[in-house]
Each structure stands twice: as C-alpha cells, then as structure tokens.
Protein backbone atom coordinates (compact mmCIF):
# COMPACT_ATOMS: atom_id res chain seq x y z
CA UNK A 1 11.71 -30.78 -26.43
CA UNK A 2 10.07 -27.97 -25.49
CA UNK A 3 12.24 -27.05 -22.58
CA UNK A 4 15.26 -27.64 -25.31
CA UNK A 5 13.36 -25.10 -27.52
CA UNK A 6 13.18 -22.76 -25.03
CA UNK A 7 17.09 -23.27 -23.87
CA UNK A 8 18.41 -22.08 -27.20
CA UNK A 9 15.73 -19.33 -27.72
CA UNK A 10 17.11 -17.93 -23.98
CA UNK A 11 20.70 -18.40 -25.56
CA UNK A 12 20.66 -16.95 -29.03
CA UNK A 13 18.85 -14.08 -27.37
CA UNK A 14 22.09 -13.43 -24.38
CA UNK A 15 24.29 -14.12 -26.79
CA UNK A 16 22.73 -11.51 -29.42
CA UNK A 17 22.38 -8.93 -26.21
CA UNK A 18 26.39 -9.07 -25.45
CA UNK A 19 27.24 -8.90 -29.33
CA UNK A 20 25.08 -5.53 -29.40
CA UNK A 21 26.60 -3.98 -26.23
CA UNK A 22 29.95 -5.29 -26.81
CA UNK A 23 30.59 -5.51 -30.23
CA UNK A 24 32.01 -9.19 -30.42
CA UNK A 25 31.09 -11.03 -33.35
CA UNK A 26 31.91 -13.99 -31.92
CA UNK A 27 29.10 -13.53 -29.64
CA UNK A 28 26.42 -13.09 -32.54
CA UNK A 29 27.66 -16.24 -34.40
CA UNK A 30 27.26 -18.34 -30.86
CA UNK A 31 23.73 -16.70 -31.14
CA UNK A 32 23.11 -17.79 -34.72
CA UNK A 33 23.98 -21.41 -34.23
CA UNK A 34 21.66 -21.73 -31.51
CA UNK A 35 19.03 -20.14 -33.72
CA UNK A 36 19.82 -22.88 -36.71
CA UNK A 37 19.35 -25.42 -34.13
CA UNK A 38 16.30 -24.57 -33.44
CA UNK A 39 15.12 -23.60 -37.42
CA UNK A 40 16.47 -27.22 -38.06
CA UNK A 41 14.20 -29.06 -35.87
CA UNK A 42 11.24 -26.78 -37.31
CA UNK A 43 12.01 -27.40 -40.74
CA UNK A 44 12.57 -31.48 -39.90
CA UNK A 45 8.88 -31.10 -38.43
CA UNK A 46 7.37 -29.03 -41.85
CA UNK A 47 9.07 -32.13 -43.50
CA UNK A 48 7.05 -34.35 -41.79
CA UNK A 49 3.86 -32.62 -42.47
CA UNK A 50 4.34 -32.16 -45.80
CA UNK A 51 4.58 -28.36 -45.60
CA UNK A 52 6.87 -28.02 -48.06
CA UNK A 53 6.44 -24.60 -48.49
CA UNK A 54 7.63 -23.62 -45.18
CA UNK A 55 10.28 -26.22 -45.65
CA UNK A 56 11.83 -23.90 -48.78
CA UNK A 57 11.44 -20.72 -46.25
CA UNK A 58 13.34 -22.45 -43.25
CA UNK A 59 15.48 -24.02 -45.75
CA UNK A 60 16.54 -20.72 -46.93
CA UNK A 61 17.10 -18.77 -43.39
CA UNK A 62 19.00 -21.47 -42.63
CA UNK A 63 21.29 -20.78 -45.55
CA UNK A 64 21.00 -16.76 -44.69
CA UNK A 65 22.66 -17.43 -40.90
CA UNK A 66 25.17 -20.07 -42.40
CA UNK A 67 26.16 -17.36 -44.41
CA UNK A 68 26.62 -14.35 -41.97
CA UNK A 69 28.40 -17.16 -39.59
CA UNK A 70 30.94 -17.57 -42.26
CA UNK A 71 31.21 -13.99 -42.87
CA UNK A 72 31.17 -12.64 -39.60
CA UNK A 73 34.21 -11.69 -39.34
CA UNK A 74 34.72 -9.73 -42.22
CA UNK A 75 31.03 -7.56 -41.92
CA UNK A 76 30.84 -4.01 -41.15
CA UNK A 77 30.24 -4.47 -37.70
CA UNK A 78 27.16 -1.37 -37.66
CA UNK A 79 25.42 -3.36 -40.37
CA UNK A 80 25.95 -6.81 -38.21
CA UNK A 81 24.73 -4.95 -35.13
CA UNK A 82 21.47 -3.62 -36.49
CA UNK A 83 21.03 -7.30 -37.92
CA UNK A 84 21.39 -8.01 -34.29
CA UNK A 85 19.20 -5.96 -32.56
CA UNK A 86 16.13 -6.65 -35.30
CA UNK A 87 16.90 -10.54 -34.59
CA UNK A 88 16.88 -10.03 -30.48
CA UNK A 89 13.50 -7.76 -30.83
CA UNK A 90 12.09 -10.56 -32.25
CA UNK A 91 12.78 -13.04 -29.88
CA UNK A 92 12.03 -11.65 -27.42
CA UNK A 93 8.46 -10.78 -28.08
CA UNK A 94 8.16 -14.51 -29.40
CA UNK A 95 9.10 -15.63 -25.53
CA UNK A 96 6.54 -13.49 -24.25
CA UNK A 97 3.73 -14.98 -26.52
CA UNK A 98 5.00 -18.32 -26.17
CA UNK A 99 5.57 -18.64 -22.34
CA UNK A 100 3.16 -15.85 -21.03
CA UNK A 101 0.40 -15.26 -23.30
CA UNK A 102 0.30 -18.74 -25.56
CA UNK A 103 -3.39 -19.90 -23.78
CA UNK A 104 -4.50 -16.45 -24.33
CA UNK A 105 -3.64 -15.95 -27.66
CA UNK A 106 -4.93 -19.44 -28.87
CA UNK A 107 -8.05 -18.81 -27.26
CA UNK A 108 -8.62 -15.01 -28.68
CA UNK A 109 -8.22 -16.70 -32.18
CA UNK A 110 -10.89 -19.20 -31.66
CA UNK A 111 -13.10 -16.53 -30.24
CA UNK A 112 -12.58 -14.34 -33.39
CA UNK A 113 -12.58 -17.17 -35.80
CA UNK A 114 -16.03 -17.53 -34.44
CA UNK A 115 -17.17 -14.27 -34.60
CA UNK A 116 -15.62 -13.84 -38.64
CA UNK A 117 -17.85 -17.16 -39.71
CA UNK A 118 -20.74 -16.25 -37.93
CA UNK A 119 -20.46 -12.47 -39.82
CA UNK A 120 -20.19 -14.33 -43.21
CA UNK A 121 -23.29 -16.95 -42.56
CA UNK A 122 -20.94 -19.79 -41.28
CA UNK A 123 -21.82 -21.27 -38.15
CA UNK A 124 -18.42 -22.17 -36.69
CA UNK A 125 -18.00 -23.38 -32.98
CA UNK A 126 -15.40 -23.22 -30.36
CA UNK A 127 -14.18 -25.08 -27.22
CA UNK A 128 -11.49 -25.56 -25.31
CA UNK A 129 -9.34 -25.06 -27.37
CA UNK A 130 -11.05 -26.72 -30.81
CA UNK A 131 -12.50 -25.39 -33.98
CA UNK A 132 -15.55 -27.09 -35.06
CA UNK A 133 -17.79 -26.45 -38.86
CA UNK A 134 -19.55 -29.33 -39.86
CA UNK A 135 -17.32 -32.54 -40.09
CA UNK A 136 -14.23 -30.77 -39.32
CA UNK A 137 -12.83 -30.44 -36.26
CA UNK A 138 -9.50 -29.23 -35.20
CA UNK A 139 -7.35 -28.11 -32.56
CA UNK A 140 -5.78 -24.49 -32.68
CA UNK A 141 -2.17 -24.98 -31.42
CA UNK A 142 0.41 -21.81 -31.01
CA UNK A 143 0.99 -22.24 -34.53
CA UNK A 144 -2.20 -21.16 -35.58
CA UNK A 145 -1.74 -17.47 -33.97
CA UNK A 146 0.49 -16.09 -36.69
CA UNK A 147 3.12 -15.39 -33.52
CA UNK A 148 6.02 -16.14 -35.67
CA UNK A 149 5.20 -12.82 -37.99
CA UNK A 150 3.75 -10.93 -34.66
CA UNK A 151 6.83 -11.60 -33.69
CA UNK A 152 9.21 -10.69 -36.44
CA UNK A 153 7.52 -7.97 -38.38
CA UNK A 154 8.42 -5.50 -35.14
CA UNK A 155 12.15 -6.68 -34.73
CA UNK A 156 12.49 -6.13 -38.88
CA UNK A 157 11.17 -2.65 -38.43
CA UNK A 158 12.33 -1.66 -35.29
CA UNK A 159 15.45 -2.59 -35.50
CA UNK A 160 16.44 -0.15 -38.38
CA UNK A 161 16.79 3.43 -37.92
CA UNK A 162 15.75 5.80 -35.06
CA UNK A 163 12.88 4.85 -33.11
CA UNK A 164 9.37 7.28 -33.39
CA UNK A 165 5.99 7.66 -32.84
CA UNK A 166 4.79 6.98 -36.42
CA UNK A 167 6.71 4.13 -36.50
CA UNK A 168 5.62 2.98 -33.45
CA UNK A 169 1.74 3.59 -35.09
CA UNK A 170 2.66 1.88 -37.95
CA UNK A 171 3.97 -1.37 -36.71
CA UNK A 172 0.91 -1.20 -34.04
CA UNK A 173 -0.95 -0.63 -37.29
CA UNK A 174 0.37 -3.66 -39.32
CA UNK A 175 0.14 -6.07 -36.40
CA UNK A 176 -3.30 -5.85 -36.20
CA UNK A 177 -3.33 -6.52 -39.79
CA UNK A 178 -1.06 -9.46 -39.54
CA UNK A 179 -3.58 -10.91 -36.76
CA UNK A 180 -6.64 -10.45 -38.90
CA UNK A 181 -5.18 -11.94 -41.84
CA UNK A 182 -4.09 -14.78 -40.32
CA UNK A 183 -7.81 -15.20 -38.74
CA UNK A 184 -8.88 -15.12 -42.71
CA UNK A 185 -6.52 -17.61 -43.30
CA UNK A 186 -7.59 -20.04 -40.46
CA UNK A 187 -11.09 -19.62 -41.33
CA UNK A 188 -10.21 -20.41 -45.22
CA UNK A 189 -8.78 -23.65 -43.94
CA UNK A 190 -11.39 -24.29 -41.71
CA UNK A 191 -14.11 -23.97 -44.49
CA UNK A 192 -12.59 -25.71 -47.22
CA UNK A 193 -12.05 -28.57 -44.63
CA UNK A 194 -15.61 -28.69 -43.19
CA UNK A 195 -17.20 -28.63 -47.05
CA UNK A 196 -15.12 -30.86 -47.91
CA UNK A 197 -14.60 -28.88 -50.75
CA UNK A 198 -12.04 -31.43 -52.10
CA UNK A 199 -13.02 -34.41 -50.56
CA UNK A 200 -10.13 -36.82 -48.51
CA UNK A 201 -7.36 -33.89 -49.66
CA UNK A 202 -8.96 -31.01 -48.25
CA UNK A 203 -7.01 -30.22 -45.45
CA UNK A 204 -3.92 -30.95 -47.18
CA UNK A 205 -4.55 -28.53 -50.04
CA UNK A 206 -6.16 -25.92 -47.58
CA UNK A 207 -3.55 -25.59 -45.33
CA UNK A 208 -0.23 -26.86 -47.58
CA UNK A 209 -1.03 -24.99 -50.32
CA UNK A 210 -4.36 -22.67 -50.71
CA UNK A 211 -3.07 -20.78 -46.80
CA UNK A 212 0.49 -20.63 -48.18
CA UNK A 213 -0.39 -18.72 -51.42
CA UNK A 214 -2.39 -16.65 -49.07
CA UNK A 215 0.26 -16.27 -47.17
CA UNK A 216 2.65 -15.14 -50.01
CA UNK A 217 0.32 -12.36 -51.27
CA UNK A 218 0.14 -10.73 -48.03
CA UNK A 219 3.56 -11.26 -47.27
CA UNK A 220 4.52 -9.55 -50.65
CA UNK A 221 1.69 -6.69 -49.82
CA UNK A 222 3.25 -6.08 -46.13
CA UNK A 223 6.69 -6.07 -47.92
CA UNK A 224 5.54 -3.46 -50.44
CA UNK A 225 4.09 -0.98 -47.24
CA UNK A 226 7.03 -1.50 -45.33
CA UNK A 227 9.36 -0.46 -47.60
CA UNK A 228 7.46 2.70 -48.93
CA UNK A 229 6.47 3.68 -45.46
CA UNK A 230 10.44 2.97 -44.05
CA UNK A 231 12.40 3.38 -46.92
CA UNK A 232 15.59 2.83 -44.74
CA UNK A 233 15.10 -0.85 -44.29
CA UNK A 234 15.16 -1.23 -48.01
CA UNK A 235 18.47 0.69 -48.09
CA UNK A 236 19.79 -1.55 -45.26
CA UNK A 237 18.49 -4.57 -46.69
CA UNK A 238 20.66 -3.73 -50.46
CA UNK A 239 23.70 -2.86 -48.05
CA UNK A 240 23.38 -5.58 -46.21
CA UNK A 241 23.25 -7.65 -49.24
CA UNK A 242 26.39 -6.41 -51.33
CA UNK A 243 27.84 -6.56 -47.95
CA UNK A 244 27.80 -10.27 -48.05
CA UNK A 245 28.10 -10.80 -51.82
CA UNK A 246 31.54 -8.64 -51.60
CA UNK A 247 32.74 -10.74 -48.61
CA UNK A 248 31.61 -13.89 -50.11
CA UNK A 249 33.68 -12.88 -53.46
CA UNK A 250 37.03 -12.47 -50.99
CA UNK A 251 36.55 -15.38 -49.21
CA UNK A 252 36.52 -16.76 -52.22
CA UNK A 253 39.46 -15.78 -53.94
CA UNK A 254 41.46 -16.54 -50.45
C-alpha cells in the first residue's frame, strides 16, 4: 500500500512537472487523478477512525480537483499553471519527509514533546518511537509530525508570485510555527489521554475533536498572516475562484 502510495505521489508530481513546462492541461488532469486516488484512500482511512473532521476536509479537496478536472480545459492556462507549480512544491517536500527524513522527524517530535511537558510540570517519556504519561501510551506515526501542512504551507506560498528573501523568511518563519503548534497539539492529546480527563472517551474527544478545533484556530490564524503578509495569494485565490464559477456557469448552459 505504501509502495502504491508512493507510485501515484511520483506520478501526479511528473505529470504536474510536464504540465508546467509544457503547458498541456491534459498533463495536469492525469496529475490530479492520481492525487484523488490517493486523497480517496486517506479519507476511506479518516472514515474508519472516526475522524470525521478530516473526512469533511478530504471530502472537500476531493470535490476542488473534480472540479478543475472538469474545467481544465476551459481555465486560463497562467492561473492553472501557478495552481500547478504550488501543488508540485508541495509534493515534493512531502517525498522528502516521507522517504528520507520520516524516522527523523518522528523521533524529533517525541524528543520535543518531552522537553514541552517536562517545561510545564508534566513528566512525559519517550522511546522508540512511543509517548508515554501515566496510563497512556502511544505510538507517534508520520502522521503525528504535522508533514502534511510542512508540506503544503510552502507550495501555497511559493507558488504565487516572484520568489524573495522575505518570503523565503517568512515561510521559514511560519514553519517553525506550524511544527510547534502541532507539538502543542500532540501534547494536548497526550494529556487529556493520560488524565483521563474524560474517562473511556478521552482519546476520542482529544484527538477527533478537542486537536481539530485546535487545529481550525490556527489554521484560520496562519490564513489571516498569510494573506496580509502576501496579499497576492488572496488575489489569486478570488481569480482563481470566479475563474471556475464562470466556467462552471458555461459548462452549464452547454
């Protein structure tokens, strides 16, 4: 499965290279189709966990590249290209984490997940690999690192508008911010689980809903940043979007 996974990653992303250079949309909807594959068998997993949350957030990309691989055709092609080279940014730093750096990055969370609970009076262990406070006990998989949004937040930025040093600083900026977060997030989860704060549901409410509101805000407070300190992805993120509601209208009335 993994292997699979990895396939269609290595696809979308040569696909998405020859639709920048060459301009062929046809190229960029081969891409997308690889990449609802593999959202598809994410969301089926969320499913199964309950996560319903990020069920309604794959659920809804999904819909986004179902969209632009009806519309392909008929998109400004600059607009479609940027869209591109955002999406191929950020896939190919998430193949670097995942196939280079996952053991590294799983363990640096543990290691600062240990060092955040023992600076706020909670003595949290870990070893190979595991989380331990009190009863709880869990393993940190790749999911855990927050490599999805180290991954995306630099293609989303990036990918818009001429490249420079403050931007540079500012996404080196953010991603540090991202990390942390997400190591405030795994250590919510971990203490609400290990004081059993709500007894047999714990886990379930810490990490299916308390970690996804937590999520949201910072999310939203990223968003907000983003936007005031690049003001052009907001402008290509309302062109993009009467883009496809004008295209959407013609299709249609055909």
């Amino acid at each position: 499965m993994v292997l699979f996974f990895n396939f269609l990653l290595i696809v979308s992303a040569i696909f998405l290279f020859l639709h920048i250079l060459l301009g062929i949309n046809t190229f960029a909807q081969i891409a997308y189709l690889a990449l609802i594959s593999v959202l598809f068998s994410r969301l089926i997993d969320c499913f199964e966990l309950q996560d319903y949350f990020n069920v309604f957030g794959l659920s809804l990309l999904i819909f986004f590249f179902l969209i632009i691989l009806i519309t392909a055709d008929k998109l400004k092609n600059n607009k479609f290209r940027i869209l591109s080279v955002q999406i191929l940014i950020s896939l190919l730093i998430y193949s670097v984490l995942l196939n280079f750096l996952q053991n590294y990055l799983i363990e640096a969370v543990g290691r600062h997940m240990v060092f955040l609970g023992n600076f706020f009076g909670f003595k949290i262990l870990y070893s190979n690999g595991s989380i331990s406070f009190k009863s709880c006990r869990f393993d940190l998989s790749f999911e855990c690192t927050a490599a999805e949004a180290l991954s995306i937040f630099p293609g989303i930025v990036l990918g818009v508008g001429n490249l420079s040093i403050r931007k540079l600083l500012f996404v080196l900026i953010a991603e540090m911010l991202i990390y942390l977060a997400n190591l405030l997030r795994n250590l919510l989860i971990c203490l609400i689980c290990g004081l059993q704060l709500f007894g047999e549901n714990s886990f379930l409410l810490a990490h299916n809903v308390f970690a996804k509101i937590y999520s949201l805000l910072v999310v939203i407070v990223m968003a907000f940043f983003t936007i005031k300190i690049n003001p052009e992805l907001l402008v290509f993120v309302i062109s993009m979007k009467n883009d496809l509601y004008a295209t959407l209208r013609e299709l249609k009335r055909i």
